[in-house]
C-alpha atoms as a PDB file:
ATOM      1  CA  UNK A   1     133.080  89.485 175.942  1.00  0.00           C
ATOM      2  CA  UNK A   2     131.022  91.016 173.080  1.00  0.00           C
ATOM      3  CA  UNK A   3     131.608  91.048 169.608  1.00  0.00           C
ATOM      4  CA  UNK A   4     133.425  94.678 169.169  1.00  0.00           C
ATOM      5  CA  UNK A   5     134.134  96.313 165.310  1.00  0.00           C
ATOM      6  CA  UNK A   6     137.367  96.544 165.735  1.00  0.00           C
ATOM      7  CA  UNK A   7     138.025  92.700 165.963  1.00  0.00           C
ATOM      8  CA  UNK A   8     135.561  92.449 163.060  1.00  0.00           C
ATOM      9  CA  UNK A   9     135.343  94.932 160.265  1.00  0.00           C
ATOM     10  CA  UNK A  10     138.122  94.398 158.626  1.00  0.00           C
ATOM     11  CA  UNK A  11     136.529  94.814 155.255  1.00  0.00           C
ATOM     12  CA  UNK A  12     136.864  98.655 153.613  1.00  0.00           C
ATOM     13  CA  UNK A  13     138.688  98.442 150.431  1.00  0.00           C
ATOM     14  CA  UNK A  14     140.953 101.553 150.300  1.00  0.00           C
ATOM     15  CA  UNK A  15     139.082 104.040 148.157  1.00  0.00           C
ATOM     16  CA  UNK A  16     139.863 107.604 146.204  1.00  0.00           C
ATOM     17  CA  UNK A  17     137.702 109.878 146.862  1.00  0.00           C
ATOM     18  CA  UNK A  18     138.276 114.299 146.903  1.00  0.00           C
ATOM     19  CA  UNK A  19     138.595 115.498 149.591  1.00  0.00           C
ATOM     20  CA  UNK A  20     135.594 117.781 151.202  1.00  0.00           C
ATOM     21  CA  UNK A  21     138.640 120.569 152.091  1.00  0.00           C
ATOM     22  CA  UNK A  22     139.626 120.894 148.269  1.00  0.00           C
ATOM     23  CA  UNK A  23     136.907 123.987 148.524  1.00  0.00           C
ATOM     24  CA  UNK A  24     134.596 125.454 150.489  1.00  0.00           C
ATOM     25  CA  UNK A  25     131.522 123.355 151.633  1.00  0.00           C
ATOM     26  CA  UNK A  26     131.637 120.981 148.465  1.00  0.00           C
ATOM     27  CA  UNK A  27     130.415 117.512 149.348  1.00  0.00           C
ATOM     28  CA  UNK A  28     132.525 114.895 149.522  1.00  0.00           C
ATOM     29  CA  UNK A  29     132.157 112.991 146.372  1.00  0.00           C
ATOM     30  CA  UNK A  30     133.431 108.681 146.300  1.00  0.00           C
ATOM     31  CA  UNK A  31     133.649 106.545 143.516  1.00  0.00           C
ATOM     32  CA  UNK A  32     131.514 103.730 145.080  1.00  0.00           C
ATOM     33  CA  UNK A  33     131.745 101.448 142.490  1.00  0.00           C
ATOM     34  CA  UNK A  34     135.162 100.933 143.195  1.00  0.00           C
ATOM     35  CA  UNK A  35     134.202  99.977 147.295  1.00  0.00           C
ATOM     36  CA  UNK A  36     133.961  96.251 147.912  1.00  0.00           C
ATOM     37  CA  UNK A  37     132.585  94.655 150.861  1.00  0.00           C
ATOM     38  CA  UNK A  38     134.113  91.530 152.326  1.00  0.00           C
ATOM     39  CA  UNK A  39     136.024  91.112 149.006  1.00  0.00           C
ATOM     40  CA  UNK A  40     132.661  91.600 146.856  1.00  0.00           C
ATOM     41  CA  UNK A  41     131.386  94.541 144.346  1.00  0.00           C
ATOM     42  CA  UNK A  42     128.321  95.576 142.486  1.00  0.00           C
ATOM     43  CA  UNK A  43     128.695  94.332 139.266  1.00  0.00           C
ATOM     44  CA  UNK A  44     130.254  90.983 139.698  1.00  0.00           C
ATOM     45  CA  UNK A  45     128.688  87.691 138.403  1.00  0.00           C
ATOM     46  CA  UNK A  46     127.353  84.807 141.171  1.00  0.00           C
ATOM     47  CA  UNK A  47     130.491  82.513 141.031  1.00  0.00           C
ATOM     48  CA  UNK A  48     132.807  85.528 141.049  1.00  0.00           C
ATOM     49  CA  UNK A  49     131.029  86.895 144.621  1.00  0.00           C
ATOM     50  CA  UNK A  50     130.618  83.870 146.511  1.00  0.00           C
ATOM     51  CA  UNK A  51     134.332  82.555 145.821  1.00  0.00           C
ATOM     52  CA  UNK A  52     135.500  86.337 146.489  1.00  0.00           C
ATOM     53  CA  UNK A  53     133.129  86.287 149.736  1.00  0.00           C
ATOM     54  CA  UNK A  54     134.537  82.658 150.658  1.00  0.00           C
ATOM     55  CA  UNK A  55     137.725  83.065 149.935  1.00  0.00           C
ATOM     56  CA  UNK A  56     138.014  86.712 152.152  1.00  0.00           C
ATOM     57  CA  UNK A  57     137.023  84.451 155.404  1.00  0.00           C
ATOM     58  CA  UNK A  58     139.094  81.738 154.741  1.00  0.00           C
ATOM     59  CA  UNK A  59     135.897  79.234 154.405  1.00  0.00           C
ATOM     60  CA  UNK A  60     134.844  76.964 151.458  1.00  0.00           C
ATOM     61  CA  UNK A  61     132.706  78.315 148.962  1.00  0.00           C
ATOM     62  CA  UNK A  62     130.192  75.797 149.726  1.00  0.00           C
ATOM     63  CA  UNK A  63     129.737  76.471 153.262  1.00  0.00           C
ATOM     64  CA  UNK A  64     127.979  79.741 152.560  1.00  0.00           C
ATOM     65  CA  UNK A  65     124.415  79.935 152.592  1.00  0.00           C
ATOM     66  CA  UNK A  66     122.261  80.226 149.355  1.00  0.00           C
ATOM     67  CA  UNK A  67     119.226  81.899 148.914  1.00  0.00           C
ATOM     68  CA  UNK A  68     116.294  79.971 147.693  1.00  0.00           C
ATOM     69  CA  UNK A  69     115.506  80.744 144.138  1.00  0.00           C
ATOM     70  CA  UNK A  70     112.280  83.081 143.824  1.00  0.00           C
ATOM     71  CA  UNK A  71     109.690  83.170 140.718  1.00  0.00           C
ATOM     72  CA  UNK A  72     111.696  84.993 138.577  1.00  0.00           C
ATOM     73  CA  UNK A  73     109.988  88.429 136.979  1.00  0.00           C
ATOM     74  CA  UNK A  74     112.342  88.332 133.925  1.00  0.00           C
ATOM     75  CA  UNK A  75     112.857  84.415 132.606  1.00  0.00           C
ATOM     76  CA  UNK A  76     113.574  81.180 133.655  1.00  0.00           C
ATOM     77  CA  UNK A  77     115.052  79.267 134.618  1.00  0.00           C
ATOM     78  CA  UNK A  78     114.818  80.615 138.456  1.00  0.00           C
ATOM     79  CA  UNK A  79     117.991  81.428 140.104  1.00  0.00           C
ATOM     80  CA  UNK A  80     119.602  81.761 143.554  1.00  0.00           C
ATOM     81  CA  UNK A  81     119.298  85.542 144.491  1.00  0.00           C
ATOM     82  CA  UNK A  82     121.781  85.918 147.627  1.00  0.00           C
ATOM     83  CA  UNK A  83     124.414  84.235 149.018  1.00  0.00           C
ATOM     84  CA  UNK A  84     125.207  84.420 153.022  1.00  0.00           C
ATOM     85  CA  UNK A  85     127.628  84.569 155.358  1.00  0.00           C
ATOM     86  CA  UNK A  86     126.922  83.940 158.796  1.00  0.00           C
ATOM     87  CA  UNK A  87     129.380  83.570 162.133  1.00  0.00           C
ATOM     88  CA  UNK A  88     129.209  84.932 165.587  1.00  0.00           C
ATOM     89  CA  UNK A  89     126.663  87.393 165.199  1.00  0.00           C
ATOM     90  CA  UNK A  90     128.585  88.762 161.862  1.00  0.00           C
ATOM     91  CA  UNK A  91     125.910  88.736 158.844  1.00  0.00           C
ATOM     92  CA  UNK A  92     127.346  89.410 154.693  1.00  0.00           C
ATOM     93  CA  UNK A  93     124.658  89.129 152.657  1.00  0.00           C
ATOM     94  CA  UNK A  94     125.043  89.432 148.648  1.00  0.00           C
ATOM     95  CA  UNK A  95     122.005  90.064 146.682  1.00  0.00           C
ATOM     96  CA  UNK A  96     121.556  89.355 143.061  1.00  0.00           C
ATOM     97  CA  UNK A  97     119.052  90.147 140.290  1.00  0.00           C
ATOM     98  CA  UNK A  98     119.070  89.036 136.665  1.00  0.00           C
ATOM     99  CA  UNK A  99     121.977  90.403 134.482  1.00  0.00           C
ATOM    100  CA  UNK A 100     120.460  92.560 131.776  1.00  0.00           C
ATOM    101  CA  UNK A 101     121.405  92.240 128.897  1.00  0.00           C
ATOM    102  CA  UNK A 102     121.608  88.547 129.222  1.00  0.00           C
ATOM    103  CA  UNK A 103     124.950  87.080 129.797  1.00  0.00           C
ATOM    104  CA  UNK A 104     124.523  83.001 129.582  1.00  0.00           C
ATOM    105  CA  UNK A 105     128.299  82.961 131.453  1.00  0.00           C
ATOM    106  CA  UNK A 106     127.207  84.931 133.773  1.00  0.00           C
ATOM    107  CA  UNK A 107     123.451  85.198 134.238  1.00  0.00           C
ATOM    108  CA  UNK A 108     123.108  86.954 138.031  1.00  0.00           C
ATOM    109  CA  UNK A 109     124.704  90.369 139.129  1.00  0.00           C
ATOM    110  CA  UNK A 110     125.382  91.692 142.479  1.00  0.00           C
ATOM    111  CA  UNK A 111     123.302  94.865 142.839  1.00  0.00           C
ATOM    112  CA  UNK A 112     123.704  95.029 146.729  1.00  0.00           C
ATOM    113  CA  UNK A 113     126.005  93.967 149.636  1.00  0.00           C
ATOM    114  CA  UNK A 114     125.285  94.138 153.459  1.00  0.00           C
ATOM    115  CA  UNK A 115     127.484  93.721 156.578  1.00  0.00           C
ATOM    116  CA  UNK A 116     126.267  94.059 159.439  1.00  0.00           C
ATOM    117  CA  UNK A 117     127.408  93.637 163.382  1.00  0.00           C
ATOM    118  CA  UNK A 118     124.807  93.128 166.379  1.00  0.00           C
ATOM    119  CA  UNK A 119     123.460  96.328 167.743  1.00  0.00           C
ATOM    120  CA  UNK A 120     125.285  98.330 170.216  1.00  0.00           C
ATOM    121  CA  UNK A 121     126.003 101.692 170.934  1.00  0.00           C
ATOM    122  CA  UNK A 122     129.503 101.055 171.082  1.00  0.00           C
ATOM    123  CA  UNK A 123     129.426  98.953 167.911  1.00  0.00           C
ATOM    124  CA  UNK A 124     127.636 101.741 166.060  1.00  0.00           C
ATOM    125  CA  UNK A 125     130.021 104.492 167.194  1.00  0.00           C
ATOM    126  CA  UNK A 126     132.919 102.409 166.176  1.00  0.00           C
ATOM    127  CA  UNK A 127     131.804 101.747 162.869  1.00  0.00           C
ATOM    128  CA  UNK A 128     130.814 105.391 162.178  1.00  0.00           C
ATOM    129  CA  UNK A 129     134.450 106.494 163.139  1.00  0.00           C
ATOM    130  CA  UNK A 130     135.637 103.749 160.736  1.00  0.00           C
ATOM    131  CA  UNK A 131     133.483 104.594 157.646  1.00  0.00           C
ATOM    132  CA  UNK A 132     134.410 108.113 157.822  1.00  0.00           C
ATOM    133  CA  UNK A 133     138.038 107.432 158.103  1.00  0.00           C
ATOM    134  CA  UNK A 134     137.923 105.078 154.752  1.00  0.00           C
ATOM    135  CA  UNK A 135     135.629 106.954 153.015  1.00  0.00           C
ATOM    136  CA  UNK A 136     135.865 110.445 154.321  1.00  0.00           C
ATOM    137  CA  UNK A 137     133.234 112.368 155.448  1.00  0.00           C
ATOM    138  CA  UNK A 138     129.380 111.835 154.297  1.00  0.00           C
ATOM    139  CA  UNK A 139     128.724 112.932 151.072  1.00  0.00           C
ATOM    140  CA  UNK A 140     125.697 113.877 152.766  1.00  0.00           C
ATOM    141  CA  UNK A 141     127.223 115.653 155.655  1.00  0.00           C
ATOM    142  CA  UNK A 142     124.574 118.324 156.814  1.00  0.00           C
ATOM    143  CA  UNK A 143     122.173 115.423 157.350  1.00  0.00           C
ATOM    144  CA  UNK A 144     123.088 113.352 160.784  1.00  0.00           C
ATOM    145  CA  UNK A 145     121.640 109.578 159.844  1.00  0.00           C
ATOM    146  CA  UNK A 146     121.763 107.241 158.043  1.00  0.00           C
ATOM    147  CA  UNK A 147     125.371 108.135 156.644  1.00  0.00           C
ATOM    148  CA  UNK A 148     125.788 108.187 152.991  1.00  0.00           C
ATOM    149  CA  UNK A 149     128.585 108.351 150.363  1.00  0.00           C
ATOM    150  CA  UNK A 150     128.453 108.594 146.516  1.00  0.00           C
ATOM    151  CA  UNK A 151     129.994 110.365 143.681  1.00  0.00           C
ATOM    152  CA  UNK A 152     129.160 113.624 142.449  1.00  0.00           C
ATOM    153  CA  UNK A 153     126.665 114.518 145.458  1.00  0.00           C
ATOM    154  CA  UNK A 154     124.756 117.728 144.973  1.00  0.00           C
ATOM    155  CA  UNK A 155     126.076 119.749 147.418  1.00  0.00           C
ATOM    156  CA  UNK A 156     122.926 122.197 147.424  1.00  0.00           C
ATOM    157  CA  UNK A 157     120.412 119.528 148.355  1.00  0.00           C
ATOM    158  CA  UNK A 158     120.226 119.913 152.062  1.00  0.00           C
ATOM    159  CA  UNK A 159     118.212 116.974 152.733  1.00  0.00           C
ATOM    160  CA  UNK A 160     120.280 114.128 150.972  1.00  0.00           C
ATOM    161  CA  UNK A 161     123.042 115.148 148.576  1.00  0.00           C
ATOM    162  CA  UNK A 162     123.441 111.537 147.105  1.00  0.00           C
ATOM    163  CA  UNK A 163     119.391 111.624 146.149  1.00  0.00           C
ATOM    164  CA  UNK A 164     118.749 110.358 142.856  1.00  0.00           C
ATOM    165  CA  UNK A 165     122.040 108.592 142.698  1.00  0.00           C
ATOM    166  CA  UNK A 166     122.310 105.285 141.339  1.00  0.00           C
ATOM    167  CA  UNK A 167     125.065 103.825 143.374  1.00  0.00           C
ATOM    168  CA  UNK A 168     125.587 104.220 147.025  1.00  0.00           C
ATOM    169  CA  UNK A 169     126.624 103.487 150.084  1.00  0.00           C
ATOM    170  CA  UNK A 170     124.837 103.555 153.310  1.00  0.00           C
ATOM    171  CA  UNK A 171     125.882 103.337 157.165  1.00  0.00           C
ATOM    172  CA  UNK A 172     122.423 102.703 159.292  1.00  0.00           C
ATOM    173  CA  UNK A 173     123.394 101.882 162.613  1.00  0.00           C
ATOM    174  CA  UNK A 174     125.251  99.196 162.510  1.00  0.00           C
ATOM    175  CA  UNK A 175     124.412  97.801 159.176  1.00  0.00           C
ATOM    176  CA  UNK A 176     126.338  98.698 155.948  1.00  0.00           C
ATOM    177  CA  UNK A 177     125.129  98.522 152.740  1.00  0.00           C
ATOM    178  CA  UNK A 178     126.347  98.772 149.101  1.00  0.00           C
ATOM    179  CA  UNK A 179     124.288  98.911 146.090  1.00  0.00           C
ATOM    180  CA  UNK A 180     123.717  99.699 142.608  1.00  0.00           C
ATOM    181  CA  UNK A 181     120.627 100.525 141.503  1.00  0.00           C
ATOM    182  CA  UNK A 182     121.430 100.627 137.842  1.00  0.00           C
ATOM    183  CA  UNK A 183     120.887  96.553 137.401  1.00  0.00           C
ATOM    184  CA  UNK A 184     117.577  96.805 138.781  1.00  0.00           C
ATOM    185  CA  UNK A 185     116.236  99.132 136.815  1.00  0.00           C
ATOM    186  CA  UNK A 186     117.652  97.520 133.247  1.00  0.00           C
ATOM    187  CA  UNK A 187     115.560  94.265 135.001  1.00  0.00           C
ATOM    188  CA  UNK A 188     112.320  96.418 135.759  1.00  0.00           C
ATOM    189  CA  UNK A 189     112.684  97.912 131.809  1.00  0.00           C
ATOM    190  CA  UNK A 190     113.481  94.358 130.542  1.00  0.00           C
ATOM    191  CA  UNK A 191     110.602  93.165 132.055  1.00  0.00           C
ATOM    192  CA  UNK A 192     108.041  96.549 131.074  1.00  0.00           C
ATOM    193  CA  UNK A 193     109.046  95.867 127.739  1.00  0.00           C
ATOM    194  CA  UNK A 194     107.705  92.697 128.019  1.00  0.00           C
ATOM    195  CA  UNK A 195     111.159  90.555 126.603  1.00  0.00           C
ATOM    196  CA  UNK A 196     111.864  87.186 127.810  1.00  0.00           C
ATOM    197  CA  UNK A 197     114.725  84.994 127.411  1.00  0.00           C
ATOM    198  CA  UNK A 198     115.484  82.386 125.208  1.00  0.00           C
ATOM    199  CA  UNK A 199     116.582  78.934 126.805  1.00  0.00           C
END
């Protein structure tokens, strides 16, 4: 038998978000920063993720696959920048980027996280009917695909209401995805600037 979403996705943190009725046409606005994914959430230091990753399916911490560390844009030394979970057909992935400013505790930050189930129609309607009934409907409902949810969506933009927003989330298919673009950028200015770090 297949691998369905209902035997799998058990991982929407309950939310608050307003609801779309409160008035006419508004877009549904969702505090995504409070959303975590398989027990993770933008923001949270390396250590902090992978135990919170490990520890939601019941698995060592040092079972889960490490990303190989990259020539890093911003200082050395290099670090890891994702950590994986992997088990019939089910794929978390947890990307990282420098923390800016530096934090010596707690030098990586999650900017994204991605779940995703094999491709199927059934999968995809399944986890489409799920989404919306954690996170109500898409902020940016008058567009069909892929579904999107963020706070304070402009409900006049007609072609994506959450454009522009920093943090988001994102249901393609059958692949979720939660990120915060804020911690790139500070790396991208960090590294414009021209700063490095001391070690």
């Amino acid at each position: 038998m297949g691998i369905t979403v209902r035997k799998y996705i058990f991982l929407f943190a309950a939310i608050t978000y307003s609801s779309p009725f409160n008035q006419a046409n508004a877009a549904n606005s969702v505090d995504v920063n409070s959303i975590d994914i398989a027990g993770v959430k933008t923001g949270m230091g390396f250590e902090e993720a992978r135990v919170n990753l490990a520890r939601y399916y019941n698995i060592a911490p040092d079972t889960l696959i490490i990303g190989k560390p990259v020539n890093d844009p911003v200082g050395k030394p290099d670090l890891p920048t994702s950590v994986e979970y992997r088990k019939g057909g089910i794929v978390v992935r947890v990307g990282f980027v420098k923390r800016v400013p530096e934090d010596s505790r707690r030098p990586l930050v999650v900017n994204q996280i991605t779940y995703r189930l094999p491709f199927s129609k059934d999968n995809s309607e399944q986890m489409s009917k799920l989404a919306i009934e954690e996170y109500g409907e898409p902020s940016n409902a008058l567009n069909d695909l892929p579904m999107q949810w963020c706070e304070n969506p402009d409900p006049k933009d007609t072609l994506s209401a959450c454009r522009n927003k920093n943090a988001l989330i994102m249901l393609s298919g059958t692949t979720l995805t939660l990120y915060d673009l804020k911690w790139s950028h500070a790396v991208g200015k960090h590294r414009q600037k021209g700063a490095t770090y001391n070690n």
